[in-house]
PDB file of N, CA and C in Angstrom:
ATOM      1  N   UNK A   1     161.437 102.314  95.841  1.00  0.00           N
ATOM      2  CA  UNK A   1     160.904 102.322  97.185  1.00  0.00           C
ATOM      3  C   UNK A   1     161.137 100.969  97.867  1.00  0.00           C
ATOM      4  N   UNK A   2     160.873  99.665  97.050  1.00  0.00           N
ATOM      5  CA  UNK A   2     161.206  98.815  98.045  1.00  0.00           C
ATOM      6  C   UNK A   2     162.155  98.528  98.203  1.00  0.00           C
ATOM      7  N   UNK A   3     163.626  99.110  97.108  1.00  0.00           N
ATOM      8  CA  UNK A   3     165.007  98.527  97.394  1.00  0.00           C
ATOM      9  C   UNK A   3     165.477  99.241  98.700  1.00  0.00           C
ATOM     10  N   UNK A   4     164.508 100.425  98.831  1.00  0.00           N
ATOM     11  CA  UNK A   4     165.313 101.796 100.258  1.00  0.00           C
ATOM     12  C   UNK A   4     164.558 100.665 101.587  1.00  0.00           C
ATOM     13  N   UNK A   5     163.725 100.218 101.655  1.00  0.00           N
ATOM     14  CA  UNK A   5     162.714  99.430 102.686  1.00  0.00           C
ATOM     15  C   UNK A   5     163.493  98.326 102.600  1.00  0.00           C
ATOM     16  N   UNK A   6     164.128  97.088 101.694  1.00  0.00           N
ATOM     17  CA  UNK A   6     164.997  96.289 101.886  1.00  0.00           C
ATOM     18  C   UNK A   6     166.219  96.406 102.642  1.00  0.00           C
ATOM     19  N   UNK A   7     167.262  97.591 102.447  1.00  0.00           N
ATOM     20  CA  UNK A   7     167.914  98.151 102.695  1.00  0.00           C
ATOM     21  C   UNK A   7     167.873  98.319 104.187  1.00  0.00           C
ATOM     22  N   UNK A   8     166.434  99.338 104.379  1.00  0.00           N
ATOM     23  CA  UNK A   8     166.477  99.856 105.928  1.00  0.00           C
ATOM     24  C   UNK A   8     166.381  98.765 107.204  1.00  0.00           C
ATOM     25  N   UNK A   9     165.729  97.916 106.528  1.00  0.00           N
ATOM     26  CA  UNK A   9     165.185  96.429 106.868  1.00  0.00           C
ATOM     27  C   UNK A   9     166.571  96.118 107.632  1.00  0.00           C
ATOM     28  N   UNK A  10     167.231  95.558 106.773  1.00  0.00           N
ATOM     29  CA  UNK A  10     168.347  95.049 106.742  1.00  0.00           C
ATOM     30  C   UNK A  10     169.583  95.315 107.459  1.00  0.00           C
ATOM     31  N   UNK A  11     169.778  96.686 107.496  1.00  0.00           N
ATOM     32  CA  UNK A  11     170.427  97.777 108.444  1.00  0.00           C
ATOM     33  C   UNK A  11     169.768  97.470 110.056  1.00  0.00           C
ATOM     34  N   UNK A  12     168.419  97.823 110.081  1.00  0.00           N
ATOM     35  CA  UNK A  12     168.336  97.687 111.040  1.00  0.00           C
ATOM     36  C   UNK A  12     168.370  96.272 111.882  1.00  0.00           C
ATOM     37  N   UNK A  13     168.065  95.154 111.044  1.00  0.00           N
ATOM     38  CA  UNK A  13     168.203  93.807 111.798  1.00  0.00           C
ATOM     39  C   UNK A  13     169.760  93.601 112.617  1.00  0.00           C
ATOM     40  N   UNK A  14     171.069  94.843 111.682  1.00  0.00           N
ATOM     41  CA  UNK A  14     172.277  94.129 111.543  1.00  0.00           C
ATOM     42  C   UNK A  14     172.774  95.199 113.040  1.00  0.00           C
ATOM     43  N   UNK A  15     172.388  96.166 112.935  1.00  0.00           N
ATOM     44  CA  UNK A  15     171.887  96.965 114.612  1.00  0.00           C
ATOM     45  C   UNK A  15     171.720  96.269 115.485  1.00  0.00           C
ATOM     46  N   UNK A  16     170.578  95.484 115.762  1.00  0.00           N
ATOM     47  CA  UNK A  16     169.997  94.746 116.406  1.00  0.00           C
ATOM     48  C   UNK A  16     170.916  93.370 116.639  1.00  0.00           C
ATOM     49  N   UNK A  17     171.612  92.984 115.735  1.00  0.00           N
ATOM     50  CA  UNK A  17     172.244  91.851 116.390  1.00  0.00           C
ATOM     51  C   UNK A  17     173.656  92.101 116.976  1.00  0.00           C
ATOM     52  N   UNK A  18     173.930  93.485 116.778  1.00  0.00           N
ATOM     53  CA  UNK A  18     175.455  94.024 117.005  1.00  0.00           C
ATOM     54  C   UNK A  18     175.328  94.472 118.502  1.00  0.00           C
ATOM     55  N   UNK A  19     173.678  95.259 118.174  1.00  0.00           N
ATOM     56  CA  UNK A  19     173.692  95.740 119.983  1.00  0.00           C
ATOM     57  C   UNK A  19     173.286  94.069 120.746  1.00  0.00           C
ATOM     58  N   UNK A  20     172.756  93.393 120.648  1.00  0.00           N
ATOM     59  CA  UNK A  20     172.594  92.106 121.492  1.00  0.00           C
ATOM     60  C   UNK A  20     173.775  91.346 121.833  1.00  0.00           C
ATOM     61  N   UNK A  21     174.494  91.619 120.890  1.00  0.00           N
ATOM     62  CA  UNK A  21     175.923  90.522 121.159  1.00  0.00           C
ATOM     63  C   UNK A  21     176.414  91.220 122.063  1.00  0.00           C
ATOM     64  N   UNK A  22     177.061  92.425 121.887  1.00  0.00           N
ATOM     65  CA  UNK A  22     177.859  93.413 122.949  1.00  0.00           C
ATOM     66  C   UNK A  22     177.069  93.460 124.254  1.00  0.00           C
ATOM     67  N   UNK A  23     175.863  93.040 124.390  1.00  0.00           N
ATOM     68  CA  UNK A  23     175.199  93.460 125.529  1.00  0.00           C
ATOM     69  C   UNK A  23     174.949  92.291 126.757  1.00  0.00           C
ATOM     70  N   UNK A  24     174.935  91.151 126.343  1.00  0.00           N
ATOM     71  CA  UNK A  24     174.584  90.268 127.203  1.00  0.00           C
ATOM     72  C   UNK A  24     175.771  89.452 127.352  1.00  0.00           C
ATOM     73  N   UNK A  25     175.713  89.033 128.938  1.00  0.00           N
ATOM     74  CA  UNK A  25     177.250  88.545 129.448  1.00  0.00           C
ATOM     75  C   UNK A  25     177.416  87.136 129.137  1.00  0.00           C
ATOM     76  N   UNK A  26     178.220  86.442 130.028  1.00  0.00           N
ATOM     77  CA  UNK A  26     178.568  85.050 129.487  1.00  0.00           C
ATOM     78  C   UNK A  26     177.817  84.650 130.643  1.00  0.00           C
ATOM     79  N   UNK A  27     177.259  83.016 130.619  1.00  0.00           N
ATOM     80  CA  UNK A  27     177.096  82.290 131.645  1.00  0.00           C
ATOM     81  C   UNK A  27     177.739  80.658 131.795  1.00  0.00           C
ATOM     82  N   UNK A  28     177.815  80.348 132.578  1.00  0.00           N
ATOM     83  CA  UNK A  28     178.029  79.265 132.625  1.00  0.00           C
ATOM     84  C   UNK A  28     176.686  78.376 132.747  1.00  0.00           C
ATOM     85  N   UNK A  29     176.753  76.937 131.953  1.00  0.00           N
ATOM     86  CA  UNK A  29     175.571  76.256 131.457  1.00  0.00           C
ATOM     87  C   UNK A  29     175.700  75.203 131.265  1.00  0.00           C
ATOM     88  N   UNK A  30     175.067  73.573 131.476  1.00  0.00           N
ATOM     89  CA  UNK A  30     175.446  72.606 130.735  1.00  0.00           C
ATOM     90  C   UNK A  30     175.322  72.524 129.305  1.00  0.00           C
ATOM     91  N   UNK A  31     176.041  71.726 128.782  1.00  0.00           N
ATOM     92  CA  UNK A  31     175.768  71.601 127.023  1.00  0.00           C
ATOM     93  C   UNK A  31     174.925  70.627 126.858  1.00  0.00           C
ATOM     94  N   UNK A  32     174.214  70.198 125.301  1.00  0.00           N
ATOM     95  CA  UNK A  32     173.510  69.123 125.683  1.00  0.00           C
ATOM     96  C   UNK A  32     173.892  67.259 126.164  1.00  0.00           C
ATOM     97  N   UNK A  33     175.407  67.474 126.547  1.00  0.00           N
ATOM     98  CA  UNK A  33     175.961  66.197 127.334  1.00  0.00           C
ATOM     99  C   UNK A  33     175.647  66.231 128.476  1.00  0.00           C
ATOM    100  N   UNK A  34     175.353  67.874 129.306  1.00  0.00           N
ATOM    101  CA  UNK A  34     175.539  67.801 130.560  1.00  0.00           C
ATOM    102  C   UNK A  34     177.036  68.751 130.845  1.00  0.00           C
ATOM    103  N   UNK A  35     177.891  69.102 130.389  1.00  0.00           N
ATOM    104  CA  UNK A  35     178.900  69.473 130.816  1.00  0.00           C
ATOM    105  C   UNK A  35     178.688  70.723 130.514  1.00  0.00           C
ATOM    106  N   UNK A  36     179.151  71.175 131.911  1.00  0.00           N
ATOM    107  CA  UNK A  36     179.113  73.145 132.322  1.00  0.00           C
ATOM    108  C   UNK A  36     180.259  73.934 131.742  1.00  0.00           C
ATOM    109  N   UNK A  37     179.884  74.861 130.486  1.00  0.00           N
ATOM    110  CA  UNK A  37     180.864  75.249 129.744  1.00  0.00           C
ATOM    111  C   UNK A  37     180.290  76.889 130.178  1.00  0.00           C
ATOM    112  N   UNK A  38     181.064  77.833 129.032  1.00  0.00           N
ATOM    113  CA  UNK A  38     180.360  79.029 128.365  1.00  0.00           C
ATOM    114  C   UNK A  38     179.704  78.907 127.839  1.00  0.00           C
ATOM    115  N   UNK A  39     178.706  80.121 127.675  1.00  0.00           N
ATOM    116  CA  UNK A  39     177.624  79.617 126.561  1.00  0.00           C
ATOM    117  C   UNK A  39     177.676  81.582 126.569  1.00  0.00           C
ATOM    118  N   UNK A  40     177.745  82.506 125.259  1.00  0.00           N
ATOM    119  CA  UNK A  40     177.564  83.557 124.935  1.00  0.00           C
ATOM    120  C   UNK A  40     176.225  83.624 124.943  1.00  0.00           C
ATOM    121  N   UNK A  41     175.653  84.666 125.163  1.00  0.00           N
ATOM    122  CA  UNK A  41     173.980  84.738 125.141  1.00  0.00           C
ATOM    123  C   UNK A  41     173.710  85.116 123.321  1.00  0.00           C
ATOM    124  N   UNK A  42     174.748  86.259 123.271  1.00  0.00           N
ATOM    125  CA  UNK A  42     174.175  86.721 121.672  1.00  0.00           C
ATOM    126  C   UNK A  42     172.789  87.172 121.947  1.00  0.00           C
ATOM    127  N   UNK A  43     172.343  87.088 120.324  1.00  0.00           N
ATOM    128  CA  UNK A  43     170.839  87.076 120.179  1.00  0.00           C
ATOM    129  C   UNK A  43     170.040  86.089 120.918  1.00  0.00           C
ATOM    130  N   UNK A  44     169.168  85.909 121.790  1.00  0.00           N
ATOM    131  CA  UNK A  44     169.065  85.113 122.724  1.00  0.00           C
ATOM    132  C   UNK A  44     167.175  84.978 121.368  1.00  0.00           C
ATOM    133  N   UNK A  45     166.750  83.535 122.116  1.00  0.00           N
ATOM    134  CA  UNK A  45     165.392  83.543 121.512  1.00  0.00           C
ATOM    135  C   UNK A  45     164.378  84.178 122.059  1.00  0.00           C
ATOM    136  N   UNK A  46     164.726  84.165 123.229  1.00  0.00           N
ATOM    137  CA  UNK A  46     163.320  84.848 124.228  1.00  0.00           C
ATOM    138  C   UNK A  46     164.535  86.194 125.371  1.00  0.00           C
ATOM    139  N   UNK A  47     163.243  87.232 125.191  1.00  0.00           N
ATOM    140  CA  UNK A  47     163.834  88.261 126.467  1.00  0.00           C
ATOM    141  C   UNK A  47     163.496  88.312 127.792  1.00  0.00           C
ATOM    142  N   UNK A  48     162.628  87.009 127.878  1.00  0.00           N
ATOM    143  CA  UNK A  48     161.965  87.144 129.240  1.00  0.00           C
ATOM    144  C   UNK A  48     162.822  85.964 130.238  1.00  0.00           C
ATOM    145  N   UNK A  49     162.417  85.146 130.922  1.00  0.00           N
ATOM    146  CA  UNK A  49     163.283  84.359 131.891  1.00  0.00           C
ATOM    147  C   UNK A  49     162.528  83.004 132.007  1.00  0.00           C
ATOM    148  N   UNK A  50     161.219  82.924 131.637  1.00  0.00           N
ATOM    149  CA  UNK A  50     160.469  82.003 131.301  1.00  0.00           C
ATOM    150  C   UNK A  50     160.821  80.968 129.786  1.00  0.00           C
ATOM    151  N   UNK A  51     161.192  81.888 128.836  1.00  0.00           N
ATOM    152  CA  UNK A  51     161.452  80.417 127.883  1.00  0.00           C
ATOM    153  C   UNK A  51     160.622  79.926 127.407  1.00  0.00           C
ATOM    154  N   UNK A  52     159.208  80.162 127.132  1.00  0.00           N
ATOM    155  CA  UNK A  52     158.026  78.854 127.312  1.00  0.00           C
ATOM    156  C   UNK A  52     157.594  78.980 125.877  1.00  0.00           C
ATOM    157  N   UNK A  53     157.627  79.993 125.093  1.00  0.00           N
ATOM    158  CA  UNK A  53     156.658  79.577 123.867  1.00  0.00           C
ATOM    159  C   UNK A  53     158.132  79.330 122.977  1.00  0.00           C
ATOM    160  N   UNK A  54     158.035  77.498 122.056  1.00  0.00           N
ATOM    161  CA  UNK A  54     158.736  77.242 121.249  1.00  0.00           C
ATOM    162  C   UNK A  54     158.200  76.263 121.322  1.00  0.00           C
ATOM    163  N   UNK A  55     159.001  74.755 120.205  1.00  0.00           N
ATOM    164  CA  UNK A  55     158.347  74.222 119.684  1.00  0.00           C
ATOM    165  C   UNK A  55     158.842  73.113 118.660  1.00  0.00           C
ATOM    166  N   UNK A  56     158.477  72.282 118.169  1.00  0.00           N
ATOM    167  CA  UNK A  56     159.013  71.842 117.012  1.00  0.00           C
ATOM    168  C   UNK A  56     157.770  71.363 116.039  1.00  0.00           C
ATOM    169  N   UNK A  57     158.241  72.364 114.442  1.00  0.00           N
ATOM    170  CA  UNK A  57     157.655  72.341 113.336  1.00  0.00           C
ATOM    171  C   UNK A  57     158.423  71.686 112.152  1.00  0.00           C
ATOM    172  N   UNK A  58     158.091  71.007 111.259  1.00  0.00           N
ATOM    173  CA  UNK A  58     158.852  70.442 110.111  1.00  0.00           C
ATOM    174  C   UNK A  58     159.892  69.929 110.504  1.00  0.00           C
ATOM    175  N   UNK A  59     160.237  69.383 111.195  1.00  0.00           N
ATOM    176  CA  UNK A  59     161.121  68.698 111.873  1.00  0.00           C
ATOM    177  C   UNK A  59     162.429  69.685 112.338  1.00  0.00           C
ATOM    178  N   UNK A  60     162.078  70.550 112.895  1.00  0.00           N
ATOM    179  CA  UNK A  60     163.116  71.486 113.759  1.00  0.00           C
ATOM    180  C   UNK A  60     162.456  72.072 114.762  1.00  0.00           C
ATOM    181  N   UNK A  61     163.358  72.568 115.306  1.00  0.00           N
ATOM    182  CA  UNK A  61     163.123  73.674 116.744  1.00  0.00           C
ATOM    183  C   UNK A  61     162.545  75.197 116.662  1.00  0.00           C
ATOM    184  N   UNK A  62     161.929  75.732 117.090  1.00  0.00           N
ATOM    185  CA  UNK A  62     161.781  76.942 116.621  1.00  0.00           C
ATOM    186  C   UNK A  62     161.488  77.591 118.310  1.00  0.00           C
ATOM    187  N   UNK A  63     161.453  78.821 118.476  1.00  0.00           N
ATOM    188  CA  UNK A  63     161.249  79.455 119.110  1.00  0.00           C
ATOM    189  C   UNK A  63     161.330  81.324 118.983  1.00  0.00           C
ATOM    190  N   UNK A  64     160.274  81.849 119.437  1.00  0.00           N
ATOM    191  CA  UNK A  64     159.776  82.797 119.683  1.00  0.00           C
ATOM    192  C   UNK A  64     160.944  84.204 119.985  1.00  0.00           C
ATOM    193  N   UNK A  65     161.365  84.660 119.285  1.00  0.00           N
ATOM    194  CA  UNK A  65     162.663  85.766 119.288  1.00  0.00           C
ATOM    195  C   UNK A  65     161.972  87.508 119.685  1.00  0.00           C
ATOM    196  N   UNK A  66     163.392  88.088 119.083  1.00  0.00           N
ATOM    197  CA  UNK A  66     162.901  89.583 119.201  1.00  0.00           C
ATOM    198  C   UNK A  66     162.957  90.511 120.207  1.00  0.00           C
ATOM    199  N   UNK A  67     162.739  91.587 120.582  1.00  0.00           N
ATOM    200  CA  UNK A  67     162.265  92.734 121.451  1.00  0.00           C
ATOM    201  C   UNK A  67     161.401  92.248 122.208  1.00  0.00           C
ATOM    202  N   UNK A  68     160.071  92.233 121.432  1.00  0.00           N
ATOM    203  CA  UNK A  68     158.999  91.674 122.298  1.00  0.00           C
ATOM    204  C   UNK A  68     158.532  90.452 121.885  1.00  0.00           C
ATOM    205  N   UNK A  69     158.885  89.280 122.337  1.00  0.00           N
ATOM    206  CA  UNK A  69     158.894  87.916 121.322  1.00  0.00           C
ATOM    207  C   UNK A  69     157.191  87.938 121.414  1.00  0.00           C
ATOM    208  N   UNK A  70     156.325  88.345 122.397  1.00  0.00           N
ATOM    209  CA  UNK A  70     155.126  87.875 122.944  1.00  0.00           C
ATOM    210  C   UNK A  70     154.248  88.888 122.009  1.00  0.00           C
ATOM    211  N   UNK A  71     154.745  90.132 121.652  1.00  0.00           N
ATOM    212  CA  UNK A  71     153.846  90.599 120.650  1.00  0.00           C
ATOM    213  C   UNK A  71     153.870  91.190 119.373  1.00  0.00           C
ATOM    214  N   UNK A  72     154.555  90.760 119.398  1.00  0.00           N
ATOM    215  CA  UNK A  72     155.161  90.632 117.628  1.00  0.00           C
ATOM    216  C   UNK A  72     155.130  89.260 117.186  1.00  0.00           C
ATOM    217  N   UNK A  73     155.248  88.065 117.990  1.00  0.00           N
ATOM    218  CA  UNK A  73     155.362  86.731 117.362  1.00  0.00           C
ATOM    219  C   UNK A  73     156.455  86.628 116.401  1.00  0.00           C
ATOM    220  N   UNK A  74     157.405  87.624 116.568  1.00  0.00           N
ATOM    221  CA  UNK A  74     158.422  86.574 115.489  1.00  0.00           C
ATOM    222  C   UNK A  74     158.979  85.383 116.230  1.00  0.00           C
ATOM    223  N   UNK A  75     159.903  85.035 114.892  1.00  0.00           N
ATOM    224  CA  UNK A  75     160.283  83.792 115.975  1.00  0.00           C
ATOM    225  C   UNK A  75     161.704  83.497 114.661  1.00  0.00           C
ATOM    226  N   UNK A  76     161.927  82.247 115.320  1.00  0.00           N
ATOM    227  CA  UNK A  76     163.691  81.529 114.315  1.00  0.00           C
ATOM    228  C   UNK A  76     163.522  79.980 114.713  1.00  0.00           C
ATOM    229  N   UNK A  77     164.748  79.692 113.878  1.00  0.00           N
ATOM    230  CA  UNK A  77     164.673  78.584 114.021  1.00  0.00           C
ATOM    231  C   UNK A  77     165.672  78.508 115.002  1.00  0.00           C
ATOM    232  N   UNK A  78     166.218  77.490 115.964  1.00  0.00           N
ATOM    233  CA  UNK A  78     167.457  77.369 116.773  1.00  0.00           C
ATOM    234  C   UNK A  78     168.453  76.349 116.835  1.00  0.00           C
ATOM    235  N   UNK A  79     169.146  76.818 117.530  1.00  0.00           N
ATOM    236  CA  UNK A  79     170.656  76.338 117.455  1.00  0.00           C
ATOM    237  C   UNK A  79     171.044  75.873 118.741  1.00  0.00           C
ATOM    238  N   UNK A  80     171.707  74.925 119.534  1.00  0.00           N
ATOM    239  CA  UNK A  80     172.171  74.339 120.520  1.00  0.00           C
ATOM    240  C   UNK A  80     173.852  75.542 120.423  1.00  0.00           C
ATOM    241  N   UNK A  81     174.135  75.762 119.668  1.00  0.00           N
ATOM    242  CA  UNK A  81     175.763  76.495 119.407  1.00  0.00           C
ATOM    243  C   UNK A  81     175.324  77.928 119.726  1.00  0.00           C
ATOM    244  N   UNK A  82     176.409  78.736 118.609  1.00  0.00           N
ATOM    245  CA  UNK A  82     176.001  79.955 118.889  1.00  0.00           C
ATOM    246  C   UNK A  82     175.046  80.337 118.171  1.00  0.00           C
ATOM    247  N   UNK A  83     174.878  81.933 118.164  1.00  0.00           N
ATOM    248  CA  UNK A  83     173.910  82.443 117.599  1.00  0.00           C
ATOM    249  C   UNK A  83     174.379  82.776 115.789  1.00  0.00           C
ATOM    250  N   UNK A  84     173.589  82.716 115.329  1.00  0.00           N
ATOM    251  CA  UNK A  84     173.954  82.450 113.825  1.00  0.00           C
ATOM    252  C   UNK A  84     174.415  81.665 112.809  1.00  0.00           C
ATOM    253  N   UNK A  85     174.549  80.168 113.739  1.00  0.00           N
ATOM    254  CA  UNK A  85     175.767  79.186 113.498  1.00  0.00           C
ATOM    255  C   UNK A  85     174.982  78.713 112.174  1.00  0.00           C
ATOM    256  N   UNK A  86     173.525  78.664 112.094  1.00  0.00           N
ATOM    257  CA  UNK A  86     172.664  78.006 110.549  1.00  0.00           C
ATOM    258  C   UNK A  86     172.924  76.665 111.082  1.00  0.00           C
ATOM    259  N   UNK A  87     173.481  76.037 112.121  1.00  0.00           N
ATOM    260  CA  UNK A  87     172.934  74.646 112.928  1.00  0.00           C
ATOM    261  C   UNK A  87     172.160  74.475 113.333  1.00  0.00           C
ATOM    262  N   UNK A  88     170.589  74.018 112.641  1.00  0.00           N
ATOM    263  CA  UNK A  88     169.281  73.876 113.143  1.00  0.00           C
ATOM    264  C   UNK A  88     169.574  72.529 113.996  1.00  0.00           C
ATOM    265  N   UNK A  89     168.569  72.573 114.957  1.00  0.00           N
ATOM    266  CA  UNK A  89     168.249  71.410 116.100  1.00  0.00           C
ATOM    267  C   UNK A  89     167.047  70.797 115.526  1.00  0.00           C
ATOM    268  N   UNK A  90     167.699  69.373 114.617  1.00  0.00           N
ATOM    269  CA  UNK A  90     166.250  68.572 114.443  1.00  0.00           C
ATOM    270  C   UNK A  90     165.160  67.943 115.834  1.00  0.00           C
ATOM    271  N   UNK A  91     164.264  67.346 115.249  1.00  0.00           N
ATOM    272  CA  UNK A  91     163.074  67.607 116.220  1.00  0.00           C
ATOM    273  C   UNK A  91     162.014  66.503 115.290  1.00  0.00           C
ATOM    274  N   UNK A  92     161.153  65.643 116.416  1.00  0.00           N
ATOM    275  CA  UNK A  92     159.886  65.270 116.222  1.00  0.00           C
ATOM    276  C   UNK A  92     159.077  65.502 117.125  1.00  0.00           C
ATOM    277  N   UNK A  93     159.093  66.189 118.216  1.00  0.00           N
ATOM    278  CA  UNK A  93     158.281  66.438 119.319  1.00  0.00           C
ATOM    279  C   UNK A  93     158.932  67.871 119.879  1.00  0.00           C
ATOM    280  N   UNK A  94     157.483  68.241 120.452  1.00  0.00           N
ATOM    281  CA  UNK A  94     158.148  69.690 121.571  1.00  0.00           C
ATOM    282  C   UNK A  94     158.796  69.656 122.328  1.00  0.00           C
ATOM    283  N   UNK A  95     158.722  68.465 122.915  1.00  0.00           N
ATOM    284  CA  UNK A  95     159.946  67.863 124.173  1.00  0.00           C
ATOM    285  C   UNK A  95     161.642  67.825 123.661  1.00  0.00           C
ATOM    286  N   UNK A  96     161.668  68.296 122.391  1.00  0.00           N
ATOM    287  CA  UNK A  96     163.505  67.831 122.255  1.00  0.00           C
ATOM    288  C   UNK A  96     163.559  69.031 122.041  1.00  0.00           C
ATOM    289  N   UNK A  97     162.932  70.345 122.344  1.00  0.00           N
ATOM    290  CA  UNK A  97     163.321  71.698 122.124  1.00  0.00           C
ATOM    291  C   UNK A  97     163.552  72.215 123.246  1.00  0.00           C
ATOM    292  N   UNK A  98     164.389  73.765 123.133  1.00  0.00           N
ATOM    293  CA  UNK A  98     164.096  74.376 124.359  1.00  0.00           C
ATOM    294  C   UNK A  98     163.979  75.566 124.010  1.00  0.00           C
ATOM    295  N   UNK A  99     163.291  76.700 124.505  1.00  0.00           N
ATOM    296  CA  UNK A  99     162.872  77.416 123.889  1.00  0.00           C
ATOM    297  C   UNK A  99     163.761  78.636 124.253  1.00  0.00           C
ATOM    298  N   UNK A 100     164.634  78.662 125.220  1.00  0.00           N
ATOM    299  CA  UNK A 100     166.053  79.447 125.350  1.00  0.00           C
ATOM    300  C   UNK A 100     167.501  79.671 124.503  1.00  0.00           C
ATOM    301  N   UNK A 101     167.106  78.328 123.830  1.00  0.00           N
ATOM    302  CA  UNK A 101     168.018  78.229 122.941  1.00  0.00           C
ATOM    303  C   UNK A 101     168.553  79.524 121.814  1.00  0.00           C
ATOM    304  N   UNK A 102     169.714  80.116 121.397  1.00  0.00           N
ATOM    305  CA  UNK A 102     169.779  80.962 120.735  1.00  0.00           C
ATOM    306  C   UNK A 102     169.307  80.795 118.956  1.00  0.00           C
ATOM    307  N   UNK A 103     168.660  81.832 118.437  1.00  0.00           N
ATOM    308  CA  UNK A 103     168.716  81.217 117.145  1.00  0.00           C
ATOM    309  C   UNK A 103     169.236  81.033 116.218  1.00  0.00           C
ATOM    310  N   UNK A 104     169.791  80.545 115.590  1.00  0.00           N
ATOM    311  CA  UNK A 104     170.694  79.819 114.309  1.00  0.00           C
ATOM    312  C   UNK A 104     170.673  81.040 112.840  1.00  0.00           C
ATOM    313  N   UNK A 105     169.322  81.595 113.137  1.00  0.00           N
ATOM    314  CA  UNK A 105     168.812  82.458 112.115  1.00  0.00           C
ATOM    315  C   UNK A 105     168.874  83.291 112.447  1.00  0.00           C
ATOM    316  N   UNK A 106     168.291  84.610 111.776  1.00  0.00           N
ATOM    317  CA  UNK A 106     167.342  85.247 111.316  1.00  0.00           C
ATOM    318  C   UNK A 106     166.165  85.448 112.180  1.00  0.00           C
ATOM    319  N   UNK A 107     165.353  86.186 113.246  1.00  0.00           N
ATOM    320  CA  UNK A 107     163.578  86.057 113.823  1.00  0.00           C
ATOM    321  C   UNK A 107     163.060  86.478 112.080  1.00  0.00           C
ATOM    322  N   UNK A 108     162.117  85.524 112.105  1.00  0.00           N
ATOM    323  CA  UNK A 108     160.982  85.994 110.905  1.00  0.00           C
ATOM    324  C   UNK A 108     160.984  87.367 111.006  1.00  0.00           C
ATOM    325  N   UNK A 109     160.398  88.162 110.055  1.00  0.00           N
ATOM    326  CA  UNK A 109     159.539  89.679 110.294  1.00  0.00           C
ATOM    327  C   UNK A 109     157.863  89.569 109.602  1.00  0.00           C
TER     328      UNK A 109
END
């Protein structure tokens, strides 16, 4: 039973990041120099337009992911790159985060 629940788990996260990539367009954005590039949305951290709940814990970035980031509370760690890159954004304060940022990870479950 829990290898079929690992499994379904798993399937479905890999859904979820296949439909997000295909779905959201490109924008143009500064990087963190300042210079206006592409930036792919991907798995984005937040679905709303606000951005506001993220953070920095253990010395990284984190922010609030998902469907409904606001009631489910998952969340990831993030990435200044793309989405999945496993390039965490170190951090000693909330101020060097942003909470738009895509995540590097995984959202918790």
């Amino acid at each position: 039973m829990l290898k079929a629940t690992i499994i379904f788990v798993g399937v479905a996260v890999l859904l979820c990041i296949i439909r997000d990539i295909n779905s959201h367009p490109t924008l143009e954005v500064p990087n963190a120099e300042g210079v206006v590039g592409n930036e792919e949305h991907g798995n984005r951290t937040r679905r709303s337009l606000s951005c506001t709940n993220y953070g920095c814990h253990k010395n990284s970035c984190w922010a609030y992911c998902g469907t409904k980031p606001e009631a489910h509370r998952e969340w990831c760690w993030t990435t200044r790159g793309i989405t999945w890159d496993l390039q965490y954004v170190g951090c000693t304060s909330d101020a060097q985060c942003d909470g738009c940022w895509s995540c590097a990870g995984a959202c918790s479950l």
